[in-house]
Protein backbone atom coordinates (compact mmCIF):
# COMPACT_ATOMS: atom_id res chain seq x y z
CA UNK A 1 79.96 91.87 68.36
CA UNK A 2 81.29 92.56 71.88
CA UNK A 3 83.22 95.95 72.29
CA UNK A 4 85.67 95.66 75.02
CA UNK A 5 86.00 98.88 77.28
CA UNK A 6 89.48 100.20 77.96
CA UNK A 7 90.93 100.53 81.93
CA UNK A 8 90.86 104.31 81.88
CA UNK A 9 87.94 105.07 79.75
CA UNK A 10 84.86 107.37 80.43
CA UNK A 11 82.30 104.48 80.59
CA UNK A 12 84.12 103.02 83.52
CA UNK A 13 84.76 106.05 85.32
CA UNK A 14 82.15 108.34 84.80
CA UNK A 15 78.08 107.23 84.84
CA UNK A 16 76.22 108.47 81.91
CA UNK A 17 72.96 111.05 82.49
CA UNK A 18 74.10 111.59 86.03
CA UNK A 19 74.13 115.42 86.99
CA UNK A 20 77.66 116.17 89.00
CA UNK A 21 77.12 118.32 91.69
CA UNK A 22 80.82 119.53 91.23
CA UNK A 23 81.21 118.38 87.73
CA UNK A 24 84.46 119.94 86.85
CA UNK A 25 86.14 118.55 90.24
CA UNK A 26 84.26 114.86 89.60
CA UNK A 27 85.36 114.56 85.88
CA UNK A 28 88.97 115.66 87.25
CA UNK A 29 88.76 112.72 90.20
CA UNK A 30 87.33 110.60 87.56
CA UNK A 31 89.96 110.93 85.05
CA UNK A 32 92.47 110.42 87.41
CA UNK A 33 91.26 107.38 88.53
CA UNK A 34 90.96 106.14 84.75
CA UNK A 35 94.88 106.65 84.55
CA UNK A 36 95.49 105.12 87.63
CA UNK A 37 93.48 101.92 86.37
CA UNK A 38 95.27 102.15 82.94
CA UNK A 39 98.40 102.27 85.00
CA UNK A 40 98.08 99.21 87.37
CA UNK A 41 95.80 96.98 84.54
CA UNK A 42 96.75 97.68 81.43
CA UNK A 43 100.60 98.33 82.23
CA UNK A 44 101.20 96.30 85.36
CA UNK A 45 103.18 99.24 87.04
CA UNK A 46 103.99 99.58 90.99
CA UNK A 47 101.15 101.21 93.23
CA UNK A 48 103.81 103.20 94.53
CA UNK A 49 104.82 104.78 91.10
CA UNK A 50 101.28 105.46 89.77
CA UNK A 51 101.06 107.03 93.61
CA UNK A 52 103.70 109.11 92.51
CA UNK A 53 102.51 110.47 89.35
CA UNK A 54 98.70 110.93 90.50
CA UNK A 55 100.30 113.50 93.27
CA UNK A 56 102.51 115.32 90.34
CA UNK A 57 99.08 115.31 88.07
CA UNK A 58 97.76 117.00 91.29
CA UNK A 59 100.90 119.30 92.29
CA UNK A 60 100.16 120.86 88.59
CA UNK A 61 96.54 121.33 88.87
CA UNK A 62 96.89 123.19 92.44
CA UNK A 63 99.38 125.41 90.51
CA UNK A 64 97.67 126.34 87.73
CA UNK A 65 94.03 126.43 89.72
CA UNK A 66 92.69 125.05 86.64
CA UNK A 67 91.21 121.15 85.19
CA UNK A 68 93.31 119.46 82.75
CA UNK A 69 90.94 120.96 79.75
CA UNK A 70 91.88 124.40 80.63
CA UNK A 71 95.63 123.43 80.92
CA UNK A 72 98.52 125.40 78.39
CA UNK A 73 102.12 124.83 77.59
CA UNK A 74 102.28 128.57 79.31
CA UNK A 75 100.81 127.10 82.46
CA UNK A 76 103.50 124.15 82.73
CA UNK A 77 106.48 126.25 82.01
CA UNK A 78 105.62 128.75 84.86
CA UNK A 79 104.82 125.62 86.70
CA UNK A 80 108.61 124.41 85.84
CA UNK A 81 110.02 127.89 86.87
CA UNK A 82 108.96 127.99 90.14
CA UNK A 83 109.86 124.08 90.74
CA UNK A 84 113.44 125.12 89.33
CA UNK A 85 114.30 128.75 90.81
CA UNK A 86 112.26 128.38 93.63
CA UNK A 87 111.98 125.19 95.22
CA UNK A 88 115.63 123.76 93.56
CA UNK A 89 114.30 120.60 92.90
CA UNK A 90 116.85 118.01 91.49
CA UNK A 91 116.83 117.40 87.51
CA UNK A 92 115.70 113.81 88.56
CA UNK A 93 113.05 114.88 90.35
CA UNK A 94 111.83 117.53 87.15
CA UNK A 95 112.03 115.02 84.54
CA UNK A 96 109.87 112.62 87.00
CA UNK A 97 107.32 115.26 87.19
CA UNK A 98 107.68 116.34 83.35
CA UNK A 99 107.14 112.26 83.12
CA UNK A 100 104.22 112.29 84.80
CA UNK A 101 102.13 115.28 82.92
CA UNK A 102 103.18 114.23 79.59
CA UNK A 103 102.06 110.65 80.13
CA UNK A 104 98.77 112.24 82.04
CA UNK A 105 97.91 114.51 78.73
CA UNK A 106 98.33 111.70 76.62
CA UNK A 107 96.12 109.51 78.31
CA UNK A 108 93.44 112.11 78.33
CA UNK A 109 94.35 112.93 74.36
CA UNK A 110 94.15 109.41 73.34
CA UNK A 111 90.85 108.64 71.14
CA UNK A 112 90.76 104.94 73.11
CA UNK A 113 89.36 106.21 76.39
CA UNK A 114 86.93 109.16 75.18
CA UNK A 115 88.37 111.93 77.63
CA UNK A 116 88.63 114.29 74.63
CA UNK A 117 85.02 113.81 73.69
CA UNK A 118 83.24 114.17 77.23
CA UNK A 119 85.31 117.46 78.04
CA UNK A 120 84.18 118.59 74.32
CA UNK A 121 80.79 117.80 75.12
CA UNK A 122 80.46 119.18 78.80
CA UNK A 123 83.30 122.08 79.22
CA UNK A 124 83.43 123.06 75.26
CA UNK A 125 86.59 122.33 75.79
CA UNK A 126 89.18 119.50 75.82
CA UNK A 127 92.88 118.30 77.00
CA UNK A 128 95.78 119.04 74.88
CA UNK A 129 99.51 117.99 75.46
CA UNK A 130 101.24 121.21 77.17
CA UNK A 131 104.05 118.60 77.61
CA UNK A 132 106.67 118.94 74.52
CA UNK A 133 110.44 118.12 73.25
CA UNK A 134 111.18 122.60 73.67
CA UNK A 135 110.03 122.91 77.12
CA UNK A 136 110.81 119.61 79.15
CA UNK A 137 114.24 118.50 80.10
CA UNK A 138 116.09 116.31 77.53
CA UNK A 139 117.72 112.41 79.29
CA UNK A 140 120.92 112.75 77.80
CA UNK A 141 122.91 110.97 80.11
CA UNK A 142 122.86 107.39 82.57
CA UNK A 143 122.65 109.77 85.81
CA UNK A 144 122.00 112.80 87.09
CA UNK A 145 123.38 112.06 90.58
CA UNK A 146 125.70 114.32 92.58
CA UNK A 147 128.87 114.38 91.18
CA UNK A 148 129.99 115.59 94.74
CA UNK A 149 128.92 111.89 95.96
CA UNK A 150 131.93 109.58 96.09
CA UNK A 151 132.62 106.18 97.29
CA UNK A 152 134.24 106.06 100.67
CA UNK A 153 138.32 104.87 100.33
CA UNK A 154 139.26 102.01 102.79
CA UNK A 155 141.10 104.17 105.05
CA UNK A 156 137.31 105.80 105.73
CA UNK A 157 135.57 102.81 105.30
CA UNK A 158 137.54 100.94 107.79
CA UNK A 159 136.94 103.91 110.31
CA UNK A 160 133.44 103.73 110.06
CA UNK A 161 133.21 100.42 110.68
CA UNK A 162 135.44 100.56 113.65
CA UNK A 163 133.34 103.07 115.20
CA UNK A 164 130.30 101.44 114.83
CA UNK A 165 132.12 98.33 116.12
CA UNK A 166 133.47 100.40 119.20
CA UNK A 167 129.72 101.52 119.99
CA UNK A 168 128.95 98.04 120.84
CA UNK A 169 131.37 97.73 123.18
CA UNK A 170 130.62 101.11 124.97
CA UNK A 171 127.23 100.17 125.41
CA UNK A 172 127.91 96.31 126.37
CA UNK A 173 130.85 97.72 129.21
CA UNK A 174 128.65 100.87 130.54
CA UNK A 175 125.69 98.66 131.24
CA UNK A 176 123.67 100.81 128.82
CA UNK A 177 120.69 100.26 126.82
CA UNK A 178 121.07 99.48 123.00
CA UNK A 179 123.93 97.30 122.36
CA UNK A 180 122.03 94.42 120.16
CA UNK A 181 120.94 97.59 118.12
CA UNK A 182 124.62 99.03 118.08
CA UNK A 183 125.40 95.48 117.14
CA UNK A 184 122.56 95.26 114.47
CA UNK A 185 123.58 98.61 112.79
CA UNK A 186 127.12 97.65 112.22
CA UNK A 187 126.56 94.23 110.78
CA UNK A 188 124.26 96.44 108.86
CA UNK A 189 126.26 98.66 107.18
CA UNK A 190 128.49 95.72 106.51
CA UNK A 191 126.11 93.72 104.21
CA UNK A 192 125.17 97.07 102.53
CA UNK A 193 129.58 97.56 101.45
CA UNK A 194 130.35 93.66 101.37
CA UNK A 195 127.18 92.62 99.07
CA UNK A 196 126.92 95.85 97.11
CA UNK A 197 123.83 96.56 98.12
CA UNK A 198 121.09 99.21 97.90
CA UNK A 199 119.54 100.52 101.02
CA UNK A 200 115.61 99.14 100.44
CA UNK A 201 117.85 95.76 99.23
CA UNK A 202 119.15 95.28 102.71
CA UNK A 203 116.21 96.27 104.97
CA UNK A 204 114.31 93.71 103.45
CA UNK A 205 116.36 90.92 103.68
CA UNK A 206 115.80 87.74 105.30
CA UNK A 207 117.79 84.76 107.21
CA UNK A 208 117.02 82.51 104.07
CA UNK A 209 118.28 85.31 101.18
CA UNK A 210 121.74 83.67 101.88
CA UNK A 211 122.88 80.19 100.93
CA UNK A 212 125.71 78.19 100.19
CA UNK A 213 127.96 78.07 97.39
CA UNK A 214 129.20 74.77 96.05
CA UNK A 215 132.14 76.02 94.95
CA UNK A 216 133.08 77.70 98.49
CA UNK A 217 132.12 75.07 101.10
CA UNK A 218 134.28 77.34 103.67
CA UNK A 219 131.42 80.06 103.47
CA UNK A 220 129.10 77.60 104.81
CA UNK A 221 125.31 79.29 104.13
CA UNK A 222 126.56 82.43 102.95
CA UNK A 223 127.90 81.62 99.64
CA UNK A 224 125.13 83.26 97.79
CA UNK A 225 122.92 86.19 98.76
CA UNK A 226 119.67 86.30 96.90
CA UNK A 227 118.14 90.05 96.32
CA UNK A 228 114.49 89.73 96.18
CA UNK A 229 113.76 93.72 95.72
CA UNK A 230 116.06 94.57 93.34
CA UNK A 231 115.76 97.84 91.89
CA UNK A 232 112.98 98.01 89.30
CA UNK A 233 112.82 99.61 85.94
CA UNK A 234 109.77 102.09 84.62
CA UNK A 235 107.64 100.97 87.84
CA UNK A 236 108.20 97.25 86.93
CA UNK A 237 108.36 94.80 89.83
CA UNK A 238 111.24 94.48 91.69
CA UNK A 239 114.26 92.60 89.81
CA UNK A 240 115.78 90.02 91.81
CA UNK A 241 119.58 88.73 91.27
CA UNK A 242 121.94 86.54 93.25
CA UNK A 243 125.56 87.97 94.85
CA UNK A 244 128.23 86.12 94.81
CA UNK A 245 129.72 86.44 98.43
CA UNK A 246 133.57 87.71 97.63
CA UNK A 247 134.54 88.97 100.89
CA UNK A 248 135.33 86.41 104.09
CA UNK A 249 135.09 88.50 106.60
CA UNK A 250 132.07 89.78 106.10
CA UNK A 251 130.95 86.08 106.37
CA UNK A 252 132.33 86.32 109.89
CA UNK A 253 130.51 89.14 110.60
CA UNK A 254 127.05 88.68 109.33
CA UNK A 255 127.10 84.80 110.23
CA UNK A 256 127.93 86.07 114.35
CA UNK A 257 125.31 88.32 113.75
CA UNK A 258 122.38 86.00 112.77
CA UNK A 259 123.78 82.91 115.29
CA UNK A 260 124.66 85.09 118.53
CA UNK A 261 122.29 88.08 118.24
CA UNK A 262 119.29 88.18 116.34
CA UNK A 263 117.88 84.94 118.75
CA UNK A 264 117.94 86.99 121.38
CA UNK A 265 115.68 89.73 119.70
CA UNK A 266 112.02 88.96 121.11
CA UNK A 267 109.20 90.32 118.75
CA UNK A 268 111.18 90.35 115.76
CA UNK A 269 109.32 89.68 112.45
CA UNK A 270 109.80 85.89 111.76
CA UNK A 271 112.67 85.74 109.08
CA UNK A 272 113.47 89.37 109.02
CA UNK A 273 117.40 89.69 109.35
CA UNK A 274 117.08 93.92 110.51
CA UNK A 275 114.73 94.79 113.16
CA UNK A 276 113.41 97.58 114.96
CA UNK A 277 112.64 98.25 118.78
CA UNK A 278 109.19 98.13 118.05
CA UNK A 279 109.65 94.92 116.68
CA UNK A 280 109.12 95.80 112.64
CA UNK A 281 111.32 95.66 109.70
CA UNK A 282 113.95 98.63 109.86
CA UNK A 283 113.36 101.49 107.74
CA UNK A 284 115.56 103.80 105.41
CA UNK A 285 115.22 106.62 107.81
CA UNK A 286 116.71 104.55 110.73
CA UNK A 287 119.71 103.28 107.99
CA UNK A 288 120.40 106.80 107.32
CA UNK A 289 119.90 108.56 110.53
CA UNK A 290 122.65 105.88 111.83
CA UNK A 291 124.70 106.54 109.20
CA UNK A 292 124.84 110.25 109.20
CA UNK A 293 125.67 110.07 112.76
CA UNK A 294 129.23 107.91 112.68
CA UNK A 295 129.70 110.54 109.85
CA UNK A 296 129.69 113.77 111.44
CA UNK A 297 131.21 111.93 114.76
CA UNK A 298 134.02 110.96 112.67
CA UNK A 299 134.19 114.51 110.80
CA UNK A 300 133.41 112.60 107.39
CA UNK A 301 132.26 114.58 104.24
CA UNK A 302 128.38 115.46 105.06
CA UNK A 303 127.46 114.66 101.58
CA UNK A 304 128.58 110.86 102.05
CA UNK A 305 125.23 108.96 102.04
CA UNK A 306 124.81 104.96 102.88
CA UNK A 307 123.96 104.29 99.10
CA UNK A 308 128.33 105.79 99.17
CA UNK A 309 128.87 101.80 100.58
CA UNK A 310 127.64 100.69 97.32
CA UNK A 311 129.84 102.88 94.94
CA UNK A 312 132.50 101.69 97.89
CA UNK A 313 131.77 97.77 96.79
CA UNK A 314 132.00 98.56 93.12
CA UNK A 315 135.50 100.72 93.20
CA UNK A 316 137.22 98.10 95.29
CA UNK A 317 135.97 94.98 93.18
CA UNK A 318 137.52 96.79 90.05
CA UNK A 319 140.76 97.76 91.85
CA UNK A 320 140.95 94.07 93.68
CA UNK A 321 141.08 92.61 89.90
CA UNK A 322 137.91 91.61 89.63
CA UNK A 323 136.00 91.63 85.48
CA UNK A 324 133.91 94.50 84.96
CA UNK A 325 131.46 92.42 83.61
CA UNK A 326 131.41 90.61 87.27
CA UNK A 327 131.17 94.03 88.93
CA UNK A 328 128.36 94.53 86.91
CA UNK A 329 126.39 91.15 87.44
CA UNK A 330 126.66 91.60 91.40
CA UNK A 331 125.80 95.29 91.38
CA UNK A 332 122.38 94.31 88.42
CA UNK A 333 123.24 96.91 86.21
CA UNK A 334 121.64 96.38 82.74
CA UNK A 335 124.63 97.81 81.35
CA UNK A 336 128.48 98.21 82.14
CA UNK A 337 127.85 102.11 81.39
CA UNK A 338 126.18 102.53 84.51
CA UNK A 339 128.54 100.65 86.27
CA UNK A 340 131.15 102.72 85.11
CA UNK A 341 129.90 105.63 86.94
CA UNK A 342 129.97 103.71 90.00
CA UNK A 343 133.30 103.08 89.82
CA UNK A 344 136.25 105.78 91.03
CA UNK A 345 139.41 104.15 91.09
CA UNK A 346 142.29 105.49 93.19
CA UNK A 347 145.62 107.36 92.15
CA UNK A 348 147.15 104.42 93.31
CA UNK A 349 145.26 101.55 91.40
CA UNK A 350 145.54 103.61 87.97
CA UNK A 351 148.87 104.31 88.25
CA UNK A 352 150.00 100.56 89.08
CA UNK A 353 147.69 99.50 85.56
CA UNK A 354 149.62 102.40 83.92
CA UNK A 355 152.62 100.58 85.29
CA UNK A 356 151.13 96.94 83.97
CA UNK A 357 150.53 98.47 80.52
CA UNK A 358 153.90 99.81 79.89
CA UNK A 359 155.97 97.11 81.08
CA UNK A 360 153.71 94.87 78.26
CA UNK A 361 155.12 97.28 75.62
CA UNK A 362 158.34 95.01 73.68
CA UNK A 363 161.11 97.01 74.88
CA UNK A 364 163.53 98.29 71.32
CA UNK A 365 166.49 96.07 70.20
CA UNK A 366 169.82 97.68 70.38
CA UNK A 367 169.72 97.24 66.52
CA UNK A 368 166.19 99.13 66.39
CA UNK A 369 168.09 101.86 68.56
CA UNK A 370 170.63 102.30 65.86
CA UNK A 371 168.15 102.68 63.16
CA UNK A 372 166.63 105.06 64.64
């Protein structure tokens, strides 16, 4: 009969008869490179989110000062007091670490791998879950974001493009340095609004993510955008989707772009459409450090972000007319809840459906007037 070994377990992880010259410290390495096997083999998840949760596992352990055998529910709540009161970490970023220790503990509880056992038989002692439903923070709701966040109205949104439009032309008439970048940022922060995009989404974009759409001929090769890196779900892979392009003039804008300035770019990586003067793929920091700039230069609220564009796209789809369930499909929500929150529709826009609404109401006959 063969026995097949589990990912995490003890026998892959930890060598039998072999004296530890640091043995609490080695069985502590060892475990967490058990979970981190059970993470990426057995469950398939993201590098980067098993990354994630090894340095919370860690986070705790400095903390406490003490291996996950010696761990208490007391330990964790002090733990969760000084992430809360001191530090003011986000309620995201609590339940992510509350994720990560609960998931840890059970690992190390769970009578497949043998953790249990080995700290029984070498520390007289053994892992518990300090992790329960009275001390850890409840999901009760789709987000947790800011509610101070808002989407940008088109009076703002037309501003900001304007002056990252005008930045081009400062830099082309002054002879300065920089204007294919100035150029590059503002087409930039155009495909983020007019695809309804997140920030990683557009940095990694290529020339070939767009194509044509049958049905529009007059958008030529940017009827369609493809989004390879999609926002995943539990440290899943990336969930692609396809835009529908819905707004010409970004068409304009992104197809000068890629014809009249990204040629010109020498040491750009082969297909990327956003570069950096060093010749790499753009990063987040360089998105937001942009953004944050036309912000305060146009006295804009501080807390506006670039993912704002986004919850921009989604308001203005729903106030343009367009089907929820559209909105949704082009943003990839799983559900129309969370698209909801996106969505902040003017004074103006609710007022005029108000308007729709009651003149769809039968208006009383003059002989229902006199009966009543």
């Amino acid at each position: 009969m063969v026995q097949t070994v589990q990912f995490g377990s003890v026998e892959l992880h930890l060598v039998s008869g072999v004296a530890l010259l640091r043995e609490d410290a080695a069985v502590f390495e060892a475990m967490l490179d058990g979970w981190s096997a059970q993470q990426l083999g057995g469950r398939n998840l993201r590098e980067y989110t098993v990354r994630q949760r090894v340095q919370a596992v860690r986070r705790f352990q400095g903390h406490v000062n003490a291996y996950p055998w010696e761990w208490s529910a007391a330990g964790f709540d002090e733990w969760m007091t000084d992430l809360v009161t001191v530090r003011h970490l986000a309620p995201s970023s609590i339940r992510n670490y509350q994720v990560a220790i609960r998931q840890f503990c059970e690992f190390l509880c769970s009578p497949h791998y043998g953790w249990a056992v080995e700290c029984e038989r070498r520390f007289r002692s053994h892992p518990i879950q300090v992790c329960h439903d009275w001390n850890t923070r409840a999901h009760v709701q789709e987000t947790e974001t800011d509610p101070r966040r808002r989407p940008l109205t088109r009076q703002e949104l037309q501003r900001l493009f304007d002056r990252a439009d005008a930045e081009v032309g400062t830099r082309l008439g002054g002879g300065r340095k920089g204007a294919a970048s100035a150029y590059r940022d503002a087409t930039l922060f155009k495909v983020v609004y007019a695809w309804g995009l997140r920030a990683r989404e557009a940095l990694m974009l290529d020339t070939a993510d767009f194509y044509r759409n049958a049905k529009l001929p007059e958008f030529g090769t940017f009827g369609f955008l493809r989004v390879r890196y999609g926002n995943a779900s539990r440290g899943s892979p990336p969930k692609p989707r396809t835009v529908a392009t819905v707004m010409p003039w970004a068409v304009e804008a992104v197809g000068d772009y890629v014809q009249n300035v990204l040629p010109l770019m020498q040491g750009a990586p082969e297909g990327a459409l956003w570069w950096s003067e060093r010749g790499t793929r753009l990063g987040k920091r360089s998105l937001n450090d942009r953004f944050a700039q036309l912000r305060d230069e146009l006295g804009l609220d501080r807390r506006l972000t670039p993912h704002c564009l986004r919850h921009s796209y989604a308001t203005h789809l729903i106030e343009d007319g367009h089907d929820s369930v559209f909105v949704q499909r082009q943003l990839g929500h799983a559900y129309l809840s969370t698209t909801g929150i996106y969505t902040h529709i003017s004074e103006e826009f609710a007022n005029r459906m108000l308007k729709d609404a009651l003149n769809r109401i039968p208006t009383l006959t003059q002989h229902e007037k006199e009966r009543r």
